[in-house]
Every structure is written in C-alpha cells, then in structure tokens.
C-alpha atoms as a PDB file:
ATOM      1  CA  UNK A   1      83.036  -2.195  13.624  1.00  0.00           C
ATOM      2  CA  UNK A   2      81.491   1.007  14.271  1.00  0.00           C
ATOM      3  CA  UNK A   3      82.621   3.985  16.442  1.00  0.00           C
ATOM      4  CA  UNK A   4      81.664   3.962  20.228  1.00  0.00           C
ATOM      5  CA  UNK A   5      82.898   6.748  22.852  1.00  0.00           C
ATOM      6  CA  UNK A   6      81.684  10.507  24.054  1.00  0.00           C
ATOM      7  CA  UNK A   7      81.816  11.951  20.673  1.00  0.00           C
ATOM      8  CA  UNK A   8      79.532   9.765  19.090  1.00  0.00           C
ATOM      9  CA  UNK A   9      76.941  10.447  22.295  1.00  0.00           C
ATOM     10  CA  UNK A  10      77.091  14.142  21.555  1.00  0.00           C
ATOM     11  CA  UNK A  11      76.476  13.590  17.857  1.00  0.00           C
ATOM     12  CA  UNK A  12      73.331  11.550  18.210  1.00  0.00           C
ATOM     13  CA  UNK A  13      71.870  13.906  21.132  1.00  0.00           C
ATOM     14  CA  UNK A  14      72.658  17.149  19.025  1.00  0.00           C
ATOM     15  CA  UNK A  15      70.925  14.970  16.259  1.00  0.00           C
ATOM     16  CA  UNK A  16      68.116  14.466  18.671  1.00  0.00           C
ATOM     17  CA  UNK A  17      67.386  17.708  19.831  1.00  0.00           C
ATOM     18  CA  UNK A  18      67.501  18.914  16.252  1.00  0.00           C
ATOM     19  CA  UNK A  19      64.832  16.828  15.661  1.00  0.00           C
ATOM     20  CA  UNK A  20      62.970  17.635  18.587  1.00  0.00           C
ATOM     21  CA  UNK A  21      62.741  21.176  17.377  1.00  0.00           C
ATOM     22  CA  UNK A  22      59.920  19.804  15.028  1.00  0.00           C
ATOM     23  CA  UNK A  23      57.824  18.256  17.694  1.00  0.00           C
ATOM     24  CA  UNK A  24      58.369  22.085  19.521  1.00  0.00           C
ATOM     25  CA  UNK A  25      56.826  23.724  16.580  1.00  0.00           C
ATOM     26  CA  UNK A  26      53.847  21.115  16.120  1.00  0.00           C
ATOM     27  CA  UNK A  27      52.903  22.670  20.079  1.00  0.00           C
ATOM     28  CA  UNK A  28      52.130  25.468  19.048  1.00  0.00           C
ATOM     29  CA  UNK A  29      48.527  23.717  18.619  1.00  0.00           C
ATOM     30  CA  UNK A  30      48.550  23.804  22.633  1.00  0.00           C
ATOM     31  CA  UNK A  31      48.155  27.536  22.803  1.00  0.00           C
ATOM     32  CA  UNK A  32      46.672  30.151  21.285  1.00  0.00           C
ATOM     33  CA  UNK A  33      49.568  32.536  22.545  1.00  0.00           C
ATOM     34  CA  UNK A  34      51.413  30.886  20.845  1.00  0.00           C
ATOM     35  CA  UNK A  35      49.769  30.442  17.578  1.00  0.00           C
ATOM     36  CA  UNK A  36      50.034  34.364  17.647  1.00  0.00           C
ATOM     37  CA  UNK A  37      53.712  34.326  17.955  1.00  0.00           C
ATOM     38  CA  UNK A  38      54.334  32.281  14.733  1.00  0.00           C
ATOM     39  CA  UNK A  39      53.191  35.347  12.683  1.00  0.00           C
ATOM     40  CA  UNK A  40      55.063  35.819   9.340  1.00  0.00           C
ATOM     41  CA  UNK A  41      57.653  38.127  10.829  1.00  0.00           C
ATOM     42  CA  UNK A  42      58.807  36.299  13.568  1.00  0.00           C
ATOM     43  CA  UNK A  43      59.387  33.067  10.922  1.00  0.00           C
ATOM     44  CA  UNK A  44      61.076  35.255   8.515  1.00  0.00           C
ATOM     45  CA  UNK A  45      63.247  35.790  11.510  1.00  0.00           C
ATOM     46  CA  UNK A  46      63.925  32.584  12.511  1.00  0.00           C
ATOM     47  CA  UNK A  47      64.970  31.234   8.693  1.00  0.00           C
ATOM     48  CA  UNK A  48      66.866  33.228   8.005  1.00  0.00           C
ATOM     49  CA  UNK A  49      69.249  33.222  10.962  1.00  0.00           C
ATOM     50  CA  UNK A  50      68.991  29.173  10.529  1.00  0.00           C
ATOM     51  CA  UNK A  51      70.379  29.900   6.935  1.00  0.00           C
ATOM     52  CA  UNK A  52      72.750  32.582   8.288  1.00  0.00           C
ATOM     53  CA  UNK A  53      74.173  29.907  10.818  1.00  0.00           C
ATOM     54  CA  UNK A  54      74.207  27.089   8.361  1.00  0.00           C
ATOM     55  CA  UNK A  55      75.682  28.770   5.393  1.00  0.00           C
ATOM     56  CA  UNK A  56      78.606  30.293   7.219  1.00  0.00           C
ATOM     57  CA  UNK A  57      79.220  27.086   9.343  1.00  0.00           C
ATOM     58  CA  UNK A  58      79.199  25.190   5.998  1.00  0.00           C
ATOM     59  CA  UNK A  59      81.699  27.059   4.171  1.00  0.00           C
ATOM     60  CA  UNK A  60      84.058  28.612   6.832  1.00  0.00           C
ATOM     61  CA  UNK A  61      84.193  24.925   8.762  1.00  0.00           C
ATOM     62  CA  UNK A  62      82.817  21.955   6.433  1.00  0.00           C
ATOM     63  CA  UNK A  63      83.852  22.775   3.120  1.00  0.00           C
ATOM     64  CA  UNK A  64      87.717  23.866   4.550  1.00  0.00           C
ATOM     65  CA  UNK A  65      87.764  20.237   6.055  1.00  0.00           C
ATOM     66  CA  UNK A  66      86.610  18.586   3.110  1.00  0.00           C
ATOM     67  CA  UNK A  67      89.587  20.627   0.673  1.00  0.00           C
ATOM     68  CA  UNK A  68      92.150  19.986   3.531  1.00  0.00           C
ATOM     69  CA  UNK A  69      91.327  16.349   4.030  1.00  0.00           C
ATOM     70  CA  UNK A  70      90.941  15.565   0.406  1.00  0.00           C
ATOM     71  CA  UNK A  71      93.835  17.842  -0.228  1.00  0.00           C
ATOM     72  CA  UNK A  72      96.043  15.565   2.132  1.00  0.00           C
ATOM     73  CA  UNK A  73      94.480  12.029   1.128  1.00  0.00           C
ATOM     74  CA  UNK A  74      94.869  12.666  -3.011  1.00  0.00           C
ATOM     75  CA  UNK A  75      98.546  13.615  -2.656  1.00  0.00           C
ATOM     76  CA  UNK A  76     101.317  11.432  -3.538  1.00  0.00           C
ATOM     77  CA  UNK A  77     105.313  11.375  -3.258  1.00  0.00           C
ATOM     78  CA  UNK A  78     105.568  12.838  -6.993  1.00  0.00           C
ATOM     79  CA  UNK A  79     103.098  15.532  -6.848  1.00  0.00           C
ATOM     80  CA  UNK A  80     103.847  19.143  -5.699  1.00  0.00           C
ATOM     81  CA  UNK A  81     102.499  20.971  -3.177  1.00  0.00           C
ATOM     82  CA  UNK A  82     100.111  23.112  -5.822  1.00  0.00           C
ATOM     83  CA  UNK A  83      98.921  20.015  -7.718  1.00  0.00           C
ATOM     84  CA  UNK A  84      97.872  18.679  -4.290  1.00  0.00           C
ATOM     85  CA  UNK A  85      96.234  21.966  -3.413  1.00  0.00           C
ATOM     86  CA  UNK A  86      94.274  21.482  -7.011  1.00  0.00           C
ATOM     87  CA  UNK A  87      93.116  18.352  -6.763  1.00  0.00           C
ATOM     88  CA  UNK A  88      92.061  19.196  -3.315  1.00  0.00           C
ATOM     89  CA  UNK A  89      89.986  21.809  -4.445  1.00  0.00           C
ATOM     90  CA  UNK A  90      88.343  20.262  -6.753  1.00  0.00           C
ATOM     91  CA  UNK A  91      87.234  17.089  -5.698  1.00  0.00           C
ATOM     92  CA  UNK A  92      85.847  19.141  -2.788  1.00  0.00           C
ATOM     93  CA  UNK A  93      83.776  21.277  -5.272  1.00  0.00           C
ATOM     94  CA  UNK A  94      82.449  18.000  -7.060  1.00  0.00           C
ATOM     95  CA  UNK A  95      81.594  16.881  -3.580  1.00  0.00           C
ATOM     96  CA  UNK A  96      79.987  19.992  -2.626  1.00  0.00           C
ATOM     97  CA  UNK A  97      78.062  19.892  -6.393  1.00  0.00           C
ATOM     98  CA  UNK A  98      77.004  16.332  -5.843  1.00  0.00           C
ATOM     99  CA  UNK A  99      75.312  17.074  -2.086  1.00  0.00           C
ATOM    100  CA  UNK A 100      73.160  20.282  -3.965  1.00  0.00           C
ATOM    101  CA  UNK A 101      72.316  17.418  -6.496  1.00  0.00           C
ATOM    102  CA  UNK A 102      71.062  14.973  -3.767  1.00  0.00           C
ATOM    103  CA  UNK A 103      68.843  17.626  -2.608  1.00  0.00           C
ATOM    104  CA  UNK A 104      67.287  18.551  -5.602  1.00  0.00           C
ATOM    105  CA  UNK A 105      66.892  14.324  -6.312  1.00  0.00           C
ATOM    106  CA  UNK A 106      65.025  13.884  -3.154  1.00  0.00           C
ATOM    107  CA  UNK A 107      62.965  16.819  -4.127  1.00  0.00           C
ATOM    108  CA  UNK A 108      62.533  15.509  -7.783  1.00  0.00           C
ATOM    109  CA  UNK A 109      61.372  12.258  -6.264  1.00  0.00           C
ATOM    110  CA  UNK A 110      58.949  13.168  -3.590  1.00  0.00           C
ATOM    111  CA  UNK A 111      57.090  15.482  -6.471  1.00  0.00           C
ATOM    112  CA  UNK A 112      56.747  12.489  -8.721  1.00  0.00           C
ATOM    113  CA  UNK A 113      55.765  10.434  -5.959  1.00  0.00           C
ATOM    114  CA  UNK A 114      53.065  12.842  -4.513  1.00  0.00           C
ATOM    115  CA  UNK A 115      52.808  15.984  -6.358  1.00  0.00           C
ATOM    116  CA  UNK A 116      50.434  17.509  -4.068  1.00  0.00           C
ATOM    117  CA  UNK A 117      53.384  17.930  -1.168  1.00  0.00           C
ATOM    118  CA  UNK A 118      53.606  21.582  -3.065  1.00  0.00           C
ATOM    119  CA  UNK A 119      50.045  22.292  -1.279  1.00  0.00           C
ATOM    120  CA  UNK A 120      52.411  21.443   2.111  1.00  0.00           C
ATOM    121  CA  UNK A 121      55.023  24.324   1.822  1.00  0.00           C
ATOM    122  CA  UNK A 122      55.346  26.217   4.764  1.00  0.00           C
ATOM    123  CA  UNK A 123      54.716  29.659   3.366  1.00  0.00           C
ATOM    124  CA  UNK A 124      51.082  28.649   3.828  1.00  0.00           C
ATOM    125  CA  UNK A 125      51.422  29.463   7.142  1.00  0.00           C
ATOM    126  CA  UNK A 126      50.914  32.765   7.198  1.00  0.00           C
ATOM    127  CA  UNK A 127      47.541  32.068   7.601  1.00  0.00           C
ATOM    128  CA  UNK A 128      47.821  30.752  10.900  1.00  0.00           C
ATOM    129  CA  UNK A 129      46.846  32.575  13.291  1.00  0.00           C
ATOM    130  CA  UNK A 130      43.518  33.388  11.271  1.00  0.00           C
ATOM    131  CA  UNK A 131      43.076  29.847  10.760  1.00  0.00           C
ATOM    132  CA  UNK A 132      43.439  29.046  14.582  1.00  0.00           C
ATOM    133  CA  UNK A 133      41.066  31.402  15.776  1.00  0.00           C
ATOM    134  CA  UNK A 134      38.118  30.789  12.726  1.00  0.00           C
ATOM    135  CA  UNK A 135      38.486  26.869  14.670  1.00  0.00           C
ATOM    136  CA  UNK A 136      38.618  27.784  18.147  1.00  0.00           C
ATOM    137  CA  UNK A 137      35.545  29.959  17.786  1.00  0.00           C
ATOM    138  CA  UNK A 138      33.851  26.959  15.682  1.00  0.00           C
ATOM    139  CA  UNK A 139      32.641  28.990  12.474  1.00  0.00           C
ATOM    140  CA  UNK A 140      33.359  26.241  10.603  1.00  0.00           C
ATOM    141  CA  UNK A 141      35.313  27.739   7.749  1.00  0.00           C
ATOM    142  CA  UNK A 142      37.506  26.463   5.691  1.00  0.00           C
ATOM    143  CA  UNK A 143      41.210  27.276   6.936  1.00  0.00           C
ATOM    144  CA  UNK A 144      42.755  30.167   5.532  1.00  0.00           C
ATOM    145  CA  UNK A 145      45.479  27.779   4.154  1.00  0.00           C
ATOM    146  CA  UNK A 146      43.324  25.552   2.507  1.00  0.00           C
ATOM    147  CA  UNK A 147      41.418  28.255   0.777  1.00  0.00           C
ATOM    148  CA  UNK A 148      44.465  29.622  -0.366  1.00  0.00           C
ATOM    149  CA  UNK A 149      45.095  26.367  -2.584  1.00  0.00           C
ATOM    150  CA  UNK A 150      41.417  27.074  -3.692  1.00  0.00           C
ATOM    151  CA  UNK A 151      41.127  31.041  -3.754  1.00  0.00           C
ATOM    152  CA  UNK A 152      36.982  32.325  -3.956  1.00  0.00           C
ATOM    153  CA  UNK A 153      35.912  29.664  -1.913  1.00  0.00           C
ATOM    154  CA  UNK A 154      34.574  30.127   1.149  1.00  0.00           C
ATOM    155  CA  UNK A 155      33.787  26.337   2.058  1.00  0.00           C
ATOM    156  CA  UNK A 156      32.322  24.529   4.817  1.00  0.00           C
ATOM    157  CA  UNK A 157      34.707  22.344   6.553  1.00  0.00           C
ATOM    158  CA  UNK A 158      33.059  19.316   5.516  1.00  0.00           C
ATOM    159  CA  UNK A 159      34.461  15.677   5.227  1.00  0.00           C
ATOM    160  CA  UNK A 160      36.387  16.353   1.502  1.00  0.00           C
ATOM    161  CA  UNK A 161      37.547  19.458   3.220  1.00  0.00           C
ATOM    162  CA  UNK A 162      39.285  17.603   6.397  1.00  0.00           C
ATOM    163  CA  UNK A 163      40.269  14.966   4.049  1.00  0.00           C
ATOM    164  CA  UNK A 164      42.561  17.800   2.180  1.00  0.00           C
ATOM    165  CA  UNK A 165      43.438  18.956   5.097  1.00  0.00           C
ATOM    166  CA  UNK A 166      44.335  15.665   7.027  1.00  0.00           C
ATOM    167  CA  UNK A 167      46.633  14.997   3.572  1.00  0.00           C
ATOM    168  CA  UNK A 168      48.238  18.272   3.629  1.00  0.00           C
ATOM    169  CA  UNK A 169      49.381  17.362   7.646  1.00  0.00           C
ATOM    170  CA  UNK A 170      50.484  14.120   6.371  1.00  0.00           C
ATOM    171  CA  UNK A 171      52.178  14.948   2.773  1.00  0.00           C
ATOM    172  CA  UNK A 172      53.781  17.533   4.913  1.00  0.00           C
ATOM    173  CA  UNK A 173      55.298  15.300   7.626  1.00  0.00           C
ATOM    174  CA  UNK A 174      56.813  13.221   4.616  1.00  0.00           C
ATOM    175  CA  UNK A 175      58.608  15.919   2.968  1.00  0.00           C
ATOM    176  CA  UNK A 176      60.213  16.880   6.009  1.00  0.00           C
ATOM    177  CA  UNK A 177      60.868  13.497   7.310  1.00  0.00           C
ATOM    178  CA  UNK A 178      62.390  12.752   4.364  1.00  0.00           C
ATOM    179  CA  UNK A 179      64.574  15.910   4.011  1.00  0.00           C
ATOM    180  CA  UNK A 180      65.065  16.183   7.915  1.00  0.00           C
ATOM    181  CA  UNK A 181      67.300  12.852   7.078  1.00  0.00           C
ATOM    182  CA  UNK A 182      70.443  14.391   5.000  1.00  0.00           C
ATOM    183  CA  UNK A 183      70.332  17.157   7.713  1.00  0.00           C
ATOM    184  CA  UNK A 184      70.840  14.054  10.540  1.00  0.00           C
ATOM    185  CA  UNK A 185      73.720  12.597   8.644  1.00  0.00           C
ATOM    186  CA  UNK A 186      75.281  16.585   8.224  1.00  0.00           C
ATOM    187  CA  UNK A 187      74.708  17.501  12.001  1.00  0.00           C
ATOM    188  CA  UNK A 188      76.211  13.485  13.226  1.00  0.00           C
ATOM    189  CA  UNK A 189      79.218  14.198  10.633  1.00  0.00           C
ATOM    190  CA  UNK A 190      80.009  17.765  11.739  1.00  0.00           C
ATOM    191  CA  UNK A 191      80.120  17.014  15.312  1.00  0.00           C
ATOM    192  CA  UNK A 192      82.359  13.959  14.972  1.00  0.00           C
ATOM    193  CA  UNK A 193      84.798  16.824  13.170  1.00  0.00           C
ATOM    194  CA  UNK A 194      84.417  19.042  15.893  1.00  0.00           C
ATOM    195  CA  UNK A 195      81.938  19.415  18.579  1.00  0.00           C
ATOM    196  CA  UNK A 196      81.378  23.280  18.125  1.00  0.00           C
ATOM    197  CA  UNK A 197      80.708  22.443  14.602  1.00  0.00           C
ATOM    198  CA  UNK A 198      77.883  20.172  15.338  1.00  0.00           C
ATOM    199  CA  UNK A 199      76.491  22.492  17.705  1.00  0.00           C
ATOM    200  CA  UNK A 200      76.262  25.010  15.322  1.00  0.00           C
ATOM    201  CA  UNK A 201      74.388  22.580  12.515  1.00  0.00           C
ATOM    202  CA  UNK A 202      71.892  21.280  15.435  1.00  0.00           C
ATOM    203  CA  UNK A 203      70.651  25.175  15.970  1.00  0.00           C
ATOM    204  CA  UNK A 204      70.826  26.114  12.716  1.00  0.00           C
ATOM    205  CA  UNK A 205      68.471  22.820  11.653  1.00  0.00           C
ATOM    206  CA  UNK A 206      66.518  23.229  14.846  1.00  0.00           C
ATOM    207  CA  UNK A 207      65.568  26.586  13.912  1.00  0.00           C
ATOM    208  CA  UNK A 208      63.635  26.054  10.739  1.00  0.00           C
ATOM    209  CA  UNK A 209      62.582  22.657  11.934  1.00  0.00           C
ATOM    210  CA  UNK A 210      60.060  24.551  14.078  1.00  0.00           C
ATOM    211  CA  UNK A 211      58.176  26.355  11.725  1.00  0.00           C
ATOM    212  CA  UNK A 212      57.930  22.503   9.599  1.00  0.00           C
ATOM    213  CA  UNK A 213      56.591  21.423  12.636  1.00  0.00           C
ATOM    214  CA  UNK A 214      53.715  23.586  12.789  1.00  0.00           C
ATOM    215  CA  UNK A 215      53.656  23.059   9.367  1.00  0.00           C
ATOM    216  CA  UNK A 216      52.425  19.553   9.903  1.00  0.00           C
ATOM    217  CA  UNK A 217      50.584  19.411  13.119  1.00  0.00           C
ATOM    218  CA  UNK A 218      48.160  22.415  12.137  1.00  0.00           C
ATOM    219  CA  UNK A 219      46.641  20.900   9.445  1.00  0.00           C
ATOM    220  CA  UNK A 220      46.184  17.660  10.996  1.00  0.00           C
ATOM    221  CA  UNK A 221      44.499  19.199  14.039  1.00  0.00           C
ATOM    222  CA  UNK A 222      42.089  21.484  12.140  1.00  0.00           C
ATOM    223  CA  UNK A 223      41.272  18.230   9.888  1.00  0.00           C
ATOM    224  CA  UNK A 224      40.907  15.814  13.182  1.00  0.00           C
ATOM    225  CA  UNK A 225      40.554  18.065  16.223  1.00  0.00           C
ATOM    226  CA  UNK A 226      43.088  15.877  17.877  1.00  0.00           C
ATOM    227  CA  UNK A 227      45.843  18.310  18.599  1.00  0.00           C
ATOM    228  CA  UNK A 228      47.934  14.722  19.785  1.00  0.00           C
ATOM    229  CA  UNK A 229      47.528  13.423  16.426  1.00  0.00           C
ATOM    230  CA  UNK A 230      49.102  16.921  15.172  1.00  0.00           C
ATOM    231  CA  UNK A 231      51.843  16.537  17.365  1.00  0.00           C
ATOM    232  CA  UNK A 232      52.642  12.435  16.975  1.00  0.00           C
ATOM    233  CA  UNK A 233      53.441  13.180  12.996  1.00  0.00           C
ATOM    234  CA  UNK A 234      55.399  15.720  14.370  1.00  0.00           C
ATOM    235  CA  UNK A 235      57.312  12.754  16.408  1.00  0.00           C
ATOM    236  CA  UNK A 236      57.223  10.715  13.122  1.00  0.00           C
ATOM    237  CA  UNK A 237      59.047  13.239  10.875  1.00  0.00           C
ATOM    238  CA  UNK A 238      61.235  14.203  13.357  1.00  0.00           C
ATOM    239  CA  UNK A 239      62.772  10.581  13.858  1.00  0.00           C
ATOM    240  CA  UNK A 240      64.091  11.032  10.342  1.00  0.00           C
ATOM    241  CA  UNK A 241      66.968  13.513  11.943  1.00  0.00           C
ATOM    242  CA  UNK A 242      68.617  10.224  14.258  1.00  0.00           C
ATOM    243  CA  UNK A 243      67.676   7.910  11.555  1.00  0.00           C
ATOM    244  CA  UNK A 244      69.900   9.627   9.308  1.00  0.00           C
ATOM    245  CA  UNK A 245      72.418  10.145  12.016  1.00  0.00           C
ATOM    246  CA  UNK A 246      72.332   6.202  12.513  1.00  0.00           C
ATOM    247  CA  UNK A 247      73.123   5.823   8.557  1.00  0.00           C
ATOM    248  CA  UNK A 248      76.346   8.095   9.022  1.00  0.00           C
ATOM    249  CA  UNK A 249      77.260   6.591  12.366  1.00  0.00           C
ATOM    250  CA  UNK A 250      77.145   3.090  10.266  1.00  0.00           C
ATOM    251  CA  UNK A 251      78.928   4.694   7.435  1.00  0.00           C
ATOM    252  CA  UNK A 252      81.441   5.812   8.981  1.00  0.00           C
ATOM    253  CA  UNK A 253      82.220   2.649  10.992  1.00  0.00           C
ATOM    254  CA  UNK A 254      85.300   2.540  13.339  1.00  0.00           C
ATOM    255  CA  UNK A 255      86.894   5.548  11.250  1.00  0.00           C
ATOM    256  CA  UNK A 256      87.550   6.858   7.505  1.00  0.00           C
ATOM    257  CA  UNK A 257      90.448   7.200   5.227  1.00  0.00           C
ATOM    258  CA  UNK A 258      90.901  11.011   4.717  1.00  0.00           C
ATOM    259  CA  UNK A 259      89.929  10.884   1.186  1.00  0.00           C
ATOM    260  CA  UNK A 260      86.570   9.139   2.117  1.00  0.00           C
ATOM    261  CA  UNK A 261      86.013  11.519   4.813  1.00  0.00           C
ATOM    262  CA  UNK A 262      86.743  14.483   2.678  1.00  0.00           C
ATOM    263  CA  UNK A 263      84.140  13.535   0.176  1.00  0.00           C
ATOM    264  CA  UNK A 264      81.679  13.168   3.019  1.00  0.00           C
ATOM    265  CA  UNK A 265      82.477  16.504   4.029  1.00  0.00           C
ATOM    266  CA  UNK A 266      82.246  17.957   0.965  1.00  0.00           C
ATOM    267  CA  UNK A 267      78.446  16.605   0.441  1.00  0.00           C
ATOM    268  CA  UNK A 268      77.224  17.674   3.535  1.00  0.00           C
ATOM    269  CA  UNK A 269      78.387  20.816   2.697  1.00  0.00           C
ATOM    270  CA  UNK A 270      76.764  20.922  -0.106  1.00  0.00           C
ATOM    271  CA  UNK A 271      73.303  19.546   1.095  1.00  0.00           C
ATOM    272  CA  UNK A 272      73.647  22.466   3.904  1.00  0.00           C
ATOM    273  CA  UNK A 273      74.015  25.511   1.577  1.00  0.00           C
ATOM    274  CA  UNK A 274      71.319  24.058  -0.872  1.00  0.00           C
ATOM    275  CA  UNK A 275      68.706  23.425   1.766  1.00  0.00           C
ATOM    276  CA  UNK A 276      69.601  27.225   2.782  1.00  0.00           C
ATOM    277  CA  UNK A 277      69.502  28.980  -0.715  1.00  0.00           C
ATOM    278  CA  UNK A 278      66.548  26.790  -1.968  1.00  0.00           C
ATOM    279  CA  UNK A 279      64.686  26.601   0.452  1.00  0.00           C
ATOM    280  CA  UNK A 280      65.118  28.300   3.618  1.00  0.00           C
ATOM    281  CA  UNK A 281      65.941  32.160   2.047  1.00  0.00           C
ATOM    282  CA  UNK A 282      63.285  32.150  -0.494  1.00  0.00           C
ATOM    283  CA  UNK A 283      60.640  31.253   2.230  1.00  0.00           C
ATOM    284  CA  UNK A 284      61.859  33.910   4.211  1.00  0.00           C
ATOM    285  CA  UNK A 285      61.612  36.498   1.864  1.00  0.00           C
ATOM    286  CA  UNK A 286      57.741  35.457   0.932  1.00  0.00           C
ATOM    287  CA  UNK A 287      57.341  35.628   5.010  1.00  0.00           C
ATOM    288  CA  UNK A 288      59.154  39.408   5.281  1.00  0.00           C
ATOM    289  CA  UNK A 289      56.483  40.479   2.671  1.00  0.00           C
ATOM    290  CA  UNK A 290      58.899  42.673   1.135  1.00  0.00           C
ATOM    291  CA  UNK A 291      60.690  43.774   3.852  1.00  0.00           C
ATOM    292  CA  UNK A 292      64.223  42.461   2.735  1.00  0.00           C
ATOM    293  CA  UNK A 293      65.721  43.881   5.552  1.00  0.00           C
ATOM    294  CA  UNK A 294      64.499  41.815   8.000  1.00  0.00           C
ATOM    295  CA  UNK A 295      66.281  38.515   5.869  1.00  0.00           C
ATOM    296  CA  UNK A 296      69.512  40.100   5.317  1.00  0.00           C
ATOM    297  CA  UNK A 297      70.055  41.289   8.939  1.00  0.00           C
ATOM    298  CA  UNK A 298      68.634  37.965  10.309  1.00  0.00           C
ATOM    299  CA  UNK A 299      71.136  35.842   7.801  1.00  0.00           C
ATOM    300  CA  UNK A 300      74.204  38.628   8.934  1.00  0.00           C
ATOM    301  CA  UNK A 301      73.091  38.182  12.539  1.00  0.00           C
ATOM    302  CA  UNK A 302      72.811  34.097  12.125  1.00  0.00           C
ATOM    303  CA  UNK A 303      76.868  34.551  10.597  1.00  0.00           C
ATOM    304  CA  UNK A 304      77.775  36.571  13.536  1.00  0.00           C
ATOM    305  CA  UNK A 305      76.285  34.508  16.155  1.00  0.00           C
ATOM    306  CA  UNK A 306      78.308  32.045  14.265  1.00  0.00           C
ATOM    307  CA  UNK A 307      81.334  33.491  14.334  1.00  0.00           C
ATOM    308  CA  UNK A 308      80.993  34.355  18.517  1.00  0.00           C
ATOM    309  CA  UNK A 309      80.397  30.631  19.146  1.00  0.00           C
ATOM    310  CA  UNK A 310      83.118  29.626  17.378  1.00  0.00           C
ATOM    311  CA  UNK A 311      85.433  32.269  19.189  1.00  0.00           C
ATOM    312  CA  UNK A 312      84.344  31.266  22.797  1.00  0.00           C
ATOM    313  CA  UNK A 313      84.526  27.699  21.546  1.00  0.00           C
ATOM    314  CA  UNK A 314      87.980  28.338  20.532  1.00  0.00           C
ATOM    315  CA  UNK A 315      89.139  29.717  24.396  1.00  0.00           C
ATOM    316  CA  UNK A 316      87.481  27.018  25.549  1.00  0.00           C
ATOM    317  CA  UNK A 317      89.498  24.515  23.906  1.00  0.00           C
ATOM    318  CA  UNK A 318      86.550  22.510  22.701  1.00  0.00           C
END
C-alpha cells in the first residue's frame, strides 16, 4: 500500500515545480533580455541563497527530525534517557554521513561513465551573454564556453564544433537529471514531515535548478539553432525531480516505523548540505569573482528568509 491524501498532492507538486525551475532557466534562450540578466553576479546571487535556504532548512528542521525520530524508535524499556539521546545522535550522524556519501557516488559514477560531463559545469556560463550575442549576430565563432575548454582558439563553428557543443547540452542534462533525483526524494520527504519544510526545499532546489537549466539548453541551441530542442532536455532532466519523488512516495508506502523514517531523514539531510557545500558555494564564489561578500550575504539572507517563513508558517498553524 502506498500513501494517498492532500499531503502527498503537495509533495509531488512542490516536487514539480522544483523541477520546473530547470525548464525556466533553459528560456532564457527566448530572449536576449534575458540572456543579459543571467550575468555572473546575479547567479552568484541566486546559489547562494539556494544554499543559504537549504543548509539552514537541513539542519535546523531535517536533521532535528531524524535525531528525534531515531532517538524515540532506538530506545528501549532498559535504556536511560541519555543512552537514548546517544544513540539518537549518532545513528542520525551516520545517516547524515551516508547521504554526503551518495552524493559523492553518483558523482564518482557519472565521471567514470562520461568524463567529459566536467566540460558541462555551470561556471562556464559566464560566458553567456557573449556567447548569445557572437550567435545572434551570426559571426560564426566558436562560443565563448567552448573556447574556454580549448583556450587560443578562435574556431569556426563548424560540424566537430556543434558536435562538442550538442554533447556538452546533452552530458549536461544527464548530470543534472541524475542529481536533480536525490533532491526529488529530499523535497517529497520533507514535505510529508511538514509542509513548510517542503516548501522551503522546493525554493531552495528551484533556485539553482535555473541556472542548470540554462546550463543545458544554451549549448544545445548554439549547436542546433533549435532553441525547442534546448528547452525539451530541459523537460528531460527536469522529470528526474518527480521521478525521484515517485521512488520516495513508493518507499515510504502507507507509512514508516520511526527508526526507518529517521534514517531517511537523516540522508536527505545529508544529500542537502553536500549538494550545498560541494557544489552550490564553490560555484558561487567562481561566479562573485572575488567578491565574497556577495556569497556570504546571499547564504545569510537565504537563512533569514528561512527563518521568516518558518515564523509566519508557525502563526499560521501549517
């Protein structure tokens, strides 16, 4: 049996328009306006308050669930209240250990699958907006993310050239496909613990899902010209964030034990924070361009926004 009801609606449509965010970014393609707009600054921005949201949501919310739950669910008649409180702790900390492991896994795997995905990393586009215009105005360069894989070269875009480009789209709607699924399961788990909670995941996740989406569709439509095409891997990568929602909502069933639950909690935190700190900040920074500033105040800013959600959350009784 698996859970049915209002609560598991929300989850999968917070899941939803988390992944939806990525199909947002990949329009940027639509409009040069826009293109303009996704200049490093404004991305630095926007990660880190997505890890500023995330990495306070995990801790103060998640990982308290997971000790509590795991806390309750591990103790027994003959065990004190402290020895309860221990175990709790740590199981919740091998939990939380285990989901930074998963991450790096995935990422292990999809290098020795296709080690070319670290030509895909969205740092590359700061080069945008240069990029966008040298296409519009039909010069026939070589992006200015491209040549940064191949610095001195100022190529023709011929056939090898779109090829690259057409693989660095596609390599890059992978990765994120493939990582957008942990954050589905995280965002469907936190909002069956509490709605605010799953709120909070689906911004935080929607945030830096839309600079991977123009990660992925800009390549494809400088390779192709199809700005469609850009914008249907887009689609692709971003069905990983209800497909992994699906896998917890099956998971999960009808209900957990509080042990089992606790663990889960524990590895989504865990996921959360490492997608954050090994990803998300250090991407920023190389964005800011030495303006550290910009990351702290926009992680501080992501915590407080946090923290005011919760409160009016909290009123509201939700």
């Amino acid at each position: 049996m698996v859970q049915t009801g209002s609560e598991v609606g929300v989850a999968f449509a917070l899941n939803f328009a988390a992944g939806f965010a990525t199909v947002l970014g990949g329009m940027v393609v639509f409009n040069k306006r826009l293109v303009h707009l996704a200049n490093p600054v404004s991305l630095a921005i926007a990660l880190s308050i997505s890890s500023g949201v995330m990495i306070f949501i995990s801790f103060v919310e998640i990982f308290g669930e997971s000790v509590h739950l795991l806390t309750e669910g591990l103790k027994t008649e003959d065990m004190t209240e402290d020895t309860a409180a221990g175990h709790g702790w740590l199981a919740a900390t091998a939990c939380f250990a285990f989901g930074i492991l998963l991450i790096y896994g995935i990422d292990f795997i999809i290098h020795k699958v296709s080690p070319e995905t670290d030509a895909t990393e969205i740092e590359h586009l700061e080069h945008l907006r240069e990029s966008f215009d040298q296409h519009e105005q039909g010069d026939g360069k070589t992006p200015g993310f491209l040549e940064s894989q191949t610095p001195g070269l100022a190529l023709k875009l011929n056939e090898d050239a779109k090829a690259k480009l057409n693989r660095m789209g596609l390599l890059s709607a992978l990765a994120i496909g493939i990582h957008n699924m942990p954050e589905g399961i995280a965002t469907y788990v936190g909002a069956l613990q509490n709605t605010s909670v799953g709120v909070s995941l689906a911004i935080g996740i929607g945030l830096h899902n839309i600079p991977e989406g123009i990660a992925v569709a800009a390549p494809i439509y400088f390779a192709t010209g199809s700005r469609w095409k850009g914008i249907m891997w887009c689609a692709i990568s971003a069905v990983a964030e209800p497909v992994g929602g699906t896998i917890a909502w099956l998971a999960v069933g009808d209900g957990m034990d509080p042990v089992s639950e606790g663990i889960l909690f524990g590895i989504v935190c865990g996921i959360m924070v490492c997608i954050c700190i090994k990803e998300l900040l250090p991407t920023a920074f190389k964005f800011a361009k030495g303006q550290t500033h910009l990351v702290a105040m926009g992680s501080f800013a992501g915590m407080f926004i946090m923290v005011t959600s919760l409160i009016l959350f909290a009123y509201a009784g939700v």
